[in-house]
C-alpha atoms as a PDB file:
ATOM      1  CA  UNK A   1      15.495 -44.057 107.622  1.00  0.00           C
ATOM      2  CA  UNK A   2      15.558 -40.250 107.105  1.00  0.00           C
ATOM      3  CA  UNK A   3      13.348 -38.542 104.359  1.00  0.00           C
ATOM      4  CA  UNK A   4      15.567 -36.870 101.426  1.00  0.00           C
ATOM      5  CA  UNK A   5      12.369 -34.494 101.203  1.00  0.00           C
ATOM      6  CA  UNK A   6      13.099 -30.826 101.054  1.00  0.00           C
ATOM      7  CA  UNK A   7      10.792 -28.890 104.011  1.00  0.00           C
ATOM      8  CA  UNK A   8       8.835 -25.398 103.997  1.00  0.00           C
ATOM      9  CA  UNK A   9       6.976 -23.981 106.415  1.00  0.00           C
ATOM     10  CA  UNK A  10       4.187 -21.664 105.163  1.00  0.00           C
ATOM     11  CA  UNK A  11       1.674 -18.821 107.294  1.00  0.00           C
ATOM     12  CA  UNK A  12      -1.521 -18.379 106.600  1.00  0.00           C
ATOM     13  CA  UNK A  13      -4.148 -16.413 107.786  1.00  0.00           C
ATOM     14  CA  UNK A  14      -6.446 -17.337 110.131  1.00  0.00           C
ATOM     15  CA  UNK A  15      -9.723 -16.968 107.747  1.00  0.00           C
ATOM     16  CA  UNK A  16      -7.471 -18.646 104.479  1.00  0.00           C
ATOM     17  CA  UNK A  17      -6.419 -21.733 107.302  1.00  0.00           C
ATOM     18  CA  UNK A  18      -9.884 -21.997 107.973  1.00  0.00           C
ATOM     19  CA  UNK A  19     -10.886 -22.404 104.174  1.00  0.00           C
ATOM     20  CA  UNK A  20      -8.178 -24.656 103.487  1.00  0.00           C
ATOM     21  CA  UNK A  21      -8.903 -27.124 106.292  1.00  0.00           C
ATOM     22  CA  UNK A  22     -13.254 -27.247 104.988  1.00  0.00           C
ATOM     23  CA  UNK A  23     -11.497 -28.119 101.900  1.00  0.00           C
ATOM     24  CA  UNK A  24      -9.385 -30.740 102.894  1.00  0.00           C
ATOM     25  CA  UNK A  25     -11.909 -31.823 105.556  1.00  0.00           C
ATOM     26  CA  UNK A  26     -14.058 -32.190 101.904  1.00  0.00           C
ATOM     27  CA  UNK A  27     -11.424 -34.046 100.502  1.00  0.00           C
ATOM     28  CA  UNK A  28     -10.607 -37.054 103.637  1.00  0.00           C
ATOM     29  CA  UNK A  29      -6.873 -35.242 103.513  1.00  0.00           C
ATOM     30  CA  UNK A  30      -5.140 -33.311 106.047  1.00  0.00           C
ATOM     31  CA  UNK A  31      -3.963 -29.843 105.792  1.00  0.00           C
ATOM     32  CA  UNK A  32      -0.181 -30.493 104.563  1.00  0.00           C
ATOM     33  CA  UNK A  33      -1.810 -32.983 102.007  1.00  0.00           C
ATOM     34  CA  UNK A  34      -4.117 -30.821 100.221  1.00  0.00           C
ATOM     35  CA  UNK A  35      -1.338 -28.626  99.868  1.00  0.00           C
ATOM     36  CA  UNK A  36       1.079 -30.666  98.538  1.00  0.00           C
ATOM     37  CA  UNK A  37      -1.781 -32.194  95.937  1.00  0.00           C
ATOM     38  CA  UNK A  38      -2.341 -28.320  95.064  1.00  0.00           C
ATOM     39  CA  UNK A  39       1.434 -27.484  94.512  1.00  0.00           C
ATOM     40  CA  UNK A  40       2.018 -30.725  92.268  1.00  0.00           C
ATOM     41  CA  UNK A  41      -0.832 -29.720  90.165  1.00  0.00           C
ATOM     42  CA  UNK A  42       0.470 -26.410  89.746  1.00  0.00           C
ATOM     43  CA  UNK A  43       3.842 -27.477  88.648  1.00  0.00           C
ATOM     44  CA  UNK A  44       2.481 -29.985  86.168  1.00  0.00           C
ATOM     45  CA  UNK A  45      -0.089 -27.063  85.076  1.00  0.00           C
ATOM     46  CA  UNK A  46       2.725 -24.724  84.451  1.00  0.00           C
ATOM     47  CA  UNK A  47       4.570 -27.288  82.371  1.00  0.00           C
ATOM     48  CA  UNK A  48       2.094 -28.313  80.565  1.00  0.00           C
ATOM     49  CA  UNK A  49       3.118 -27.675  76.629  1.00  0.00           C
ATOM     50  CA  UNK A  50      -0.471 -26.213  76.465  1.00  0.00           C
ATOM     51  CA  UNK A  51      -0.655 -23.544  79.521  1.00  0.00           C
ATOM     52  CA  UNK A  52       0.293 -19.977  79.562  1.00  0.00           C
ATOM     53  CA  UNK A  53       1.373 -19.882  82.792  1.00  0.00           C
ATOM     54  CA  UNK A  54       5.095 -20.245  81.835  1.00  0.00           C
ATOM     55  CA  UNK A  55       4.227 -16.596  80.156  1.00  0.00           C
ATOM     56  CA  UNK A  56       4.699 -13.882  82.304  1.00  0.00           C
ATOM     57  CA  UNK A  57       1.520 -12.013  83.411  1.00  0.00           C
ATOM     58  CA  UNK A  58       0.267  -9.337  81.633  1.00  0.00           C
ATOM     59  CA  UNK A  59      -0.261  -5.994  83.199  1.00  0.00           C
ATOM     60  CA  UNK A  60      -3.887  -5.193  83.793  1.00  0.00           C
ATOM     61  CA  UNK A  61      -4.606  -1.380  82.941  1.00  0.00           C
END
């Protein structure tokens, strides 16, 4: 049975790569897991009634 799950591919950089695989090493996930846990928490964050993050950013001057 095929997956009706939409695909990305994303590049990283070496030293980021590195990072993110200690942390999912950290975690017992793989790579493409960890990701996908951070995403979902990102989307929930941002619509959360409670976060700003559906605000766009203010300039810093």
């Amino acid at each position: 049975m095929a997956t009706q799950k939409s695909r990305t591919t994303v590049s990283f950089d070496p030293e980021d790569y590195d990072q993110l695989q200690q942390w999912a090493d950290e975690e017992f996930r793989s790579v493409p897991q960890l990701i996908h846990a951070i995403v979902k928490k990102a989307l929930i964050d941002r619509h959360s009634p409670d976060s700003d993050s559906t605000q766009p950013a203010e300039p810093k001057s």
